[in-house]
Protein backbone atom coordinates (compact mmCIF):
# COMPACT_ATOMS: atom_id res chain seq x y z
CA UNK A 1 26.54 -21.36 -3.37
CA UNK A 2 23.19 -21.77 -4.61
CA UNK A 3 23.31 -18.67 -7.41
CA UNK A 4 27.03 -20.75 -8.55
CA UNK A 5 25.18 -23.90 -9.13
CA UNK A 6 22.02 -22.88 -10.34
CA UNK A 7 23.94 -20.62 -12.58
CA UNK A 8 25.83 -23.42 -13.75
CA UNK A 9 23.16 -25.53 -14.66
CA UNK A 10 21.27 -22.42 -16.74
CA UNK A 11 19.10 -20.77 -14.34
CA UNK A 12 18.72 -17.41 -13.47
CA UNK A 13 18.69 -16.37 -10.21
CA UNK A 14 16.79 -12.94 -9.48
CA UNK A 15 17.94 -11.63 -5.68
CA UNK A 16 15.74 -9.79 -3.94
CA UNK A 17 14.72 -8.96 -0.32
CA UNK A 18 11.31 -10.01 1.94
CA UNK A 19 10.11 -6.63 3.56
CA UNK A 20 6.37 -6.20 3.76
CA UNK A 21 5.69 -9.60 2.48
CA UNK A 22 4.17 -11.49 5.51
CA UNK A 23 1.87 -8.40 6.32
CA UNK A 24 0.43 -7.61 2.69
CA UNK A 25 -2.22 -9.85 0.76
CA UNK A 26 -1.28 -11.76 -2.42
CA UNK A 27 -4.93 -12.54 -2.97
CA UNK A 28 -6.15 -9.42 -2.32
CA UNK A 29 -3.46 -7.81 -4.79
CA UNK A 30 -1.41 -5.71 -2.50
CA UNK A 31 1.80 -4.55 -3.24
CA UNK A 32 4.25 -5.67 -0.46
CA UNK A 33 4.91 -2.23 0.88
CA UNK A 34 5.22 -0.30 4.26
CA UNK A 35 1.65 1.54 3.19
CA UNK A 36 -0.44 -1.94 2.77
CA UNK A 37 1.38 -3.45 5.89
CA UNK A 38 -0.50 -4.64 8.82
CA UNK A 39 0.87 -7.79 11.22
CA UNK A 40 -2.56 -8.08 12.72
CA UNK A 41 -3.88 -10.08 9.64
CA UNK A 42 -1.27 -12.77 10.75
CA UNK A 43 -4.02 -14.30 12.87
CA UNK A 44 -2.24 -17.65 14.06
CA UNK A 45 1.32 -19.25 13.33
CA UNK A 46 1.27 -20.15 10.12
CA UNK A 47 -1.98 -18.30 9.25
CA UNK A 48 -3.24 -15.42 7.22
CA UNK A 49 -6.15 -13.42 6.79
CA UNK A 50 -7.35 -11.64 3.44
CA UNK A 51 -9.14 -8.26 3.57
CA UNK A 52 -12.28 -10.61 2.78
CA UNK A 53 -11.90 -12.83 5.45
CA UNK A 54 -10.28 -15.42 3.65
CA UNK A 55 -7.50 -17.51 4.89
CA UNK A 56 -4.23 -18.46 3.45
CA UNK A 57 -1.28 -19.97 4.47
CA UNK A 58 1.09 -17.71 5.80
CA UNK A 59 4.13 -18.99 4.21
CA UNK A 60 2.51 -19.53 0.90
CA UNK A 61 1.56 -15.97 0.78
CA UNK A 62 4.56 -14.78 1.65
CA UNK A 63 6.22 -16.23 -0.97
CA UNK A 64 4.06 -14.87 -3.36
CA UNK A 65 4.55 -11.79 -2.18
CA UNK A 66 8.42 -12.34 -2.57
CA UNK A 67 7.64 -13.18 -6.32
CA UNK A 68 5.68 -9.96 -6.67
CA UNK A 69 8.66 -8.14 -5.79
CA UNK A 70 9.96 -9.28 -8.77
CA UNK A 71 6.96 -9.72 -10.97
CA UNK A 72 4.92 -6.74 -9.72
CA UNK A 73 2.07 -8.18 -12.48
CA UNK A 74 1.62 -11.03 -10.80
CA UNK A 75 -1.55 -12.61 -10.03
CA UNK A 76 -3.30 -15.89 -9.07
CA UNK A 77 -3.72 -16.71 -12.32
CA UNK A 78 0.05 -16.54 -12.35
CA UNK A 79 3.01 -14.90 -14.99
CA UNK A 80 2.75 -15.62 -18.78
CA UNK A 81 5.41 -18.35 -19.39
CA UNK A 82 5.85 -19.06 -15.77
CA UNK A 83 4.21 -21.80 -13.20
CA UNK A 84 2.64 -20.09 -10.12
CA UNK A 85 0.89 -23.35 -7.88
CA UNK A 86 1.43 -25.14 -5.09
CA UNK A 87 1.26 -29.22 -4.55
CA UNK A 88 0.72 -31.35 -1.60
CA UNK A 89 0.22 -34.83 -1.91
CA UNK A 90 2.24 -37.29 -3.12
CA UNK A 91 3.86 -37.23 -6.86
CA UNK A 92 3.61 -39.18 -9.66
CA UNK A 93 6.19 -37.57 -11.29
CA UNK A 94 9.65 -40.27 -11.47
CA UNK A 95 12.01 -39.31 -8.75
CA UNK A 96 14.61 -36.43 -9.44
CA UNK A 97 17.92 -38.19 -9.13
CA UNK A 98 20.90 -35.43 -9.46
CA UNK A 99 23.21 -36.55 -12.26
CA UNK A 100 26.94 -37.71 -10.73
């Protein structure tokens, strides 16, 4: 359902699948594979642990893992032509309204 609509609106949708991501670094440039793998940097719910000693969220790392599935050139910096960064706080962007 989601591919349909965001299809229909003009976006592409690149599938793709989440092994290795919550066990390999984003910021320390791992590739999410079975050879980088280790669940023992998951050091709390919620919480991850670089090769430096670093912490990151666990989600937020995960899903840049998921993007470097796709984009294996990916880095912190981000992908040329694409917006790699996370927000919290509140926006002072006008509130999306979907068209009727």
């Amino acid at each position: 359902m989601i591919k349909y609509k965001a299809e229909d609106k003009g976006i592409t949708v690149l599938l793709t699948e989440e092994s290795y991501t919550s066990g390999t670094s984003f910021l320390d440039n791992e590739l999410p594979a079975k050879e980088n793998y280790d669940k023992k940097r998951r050091i709390h719910r919620g919480l991850f642990k670089t090769a430096d000693g670093k912490t990151i969220n666990a989600d937020i790392n995960g899903a840049f893992q998921i993007i470097r599935k796709v984009f294996p050139k990916v880095t912190a910096d981000g992908i040329e032509g694409v917006v790699l960064a996370h927000y919290c706080g509140k926006s002072d962007l006008p509130e999306y309204k979907e068209k009727d």
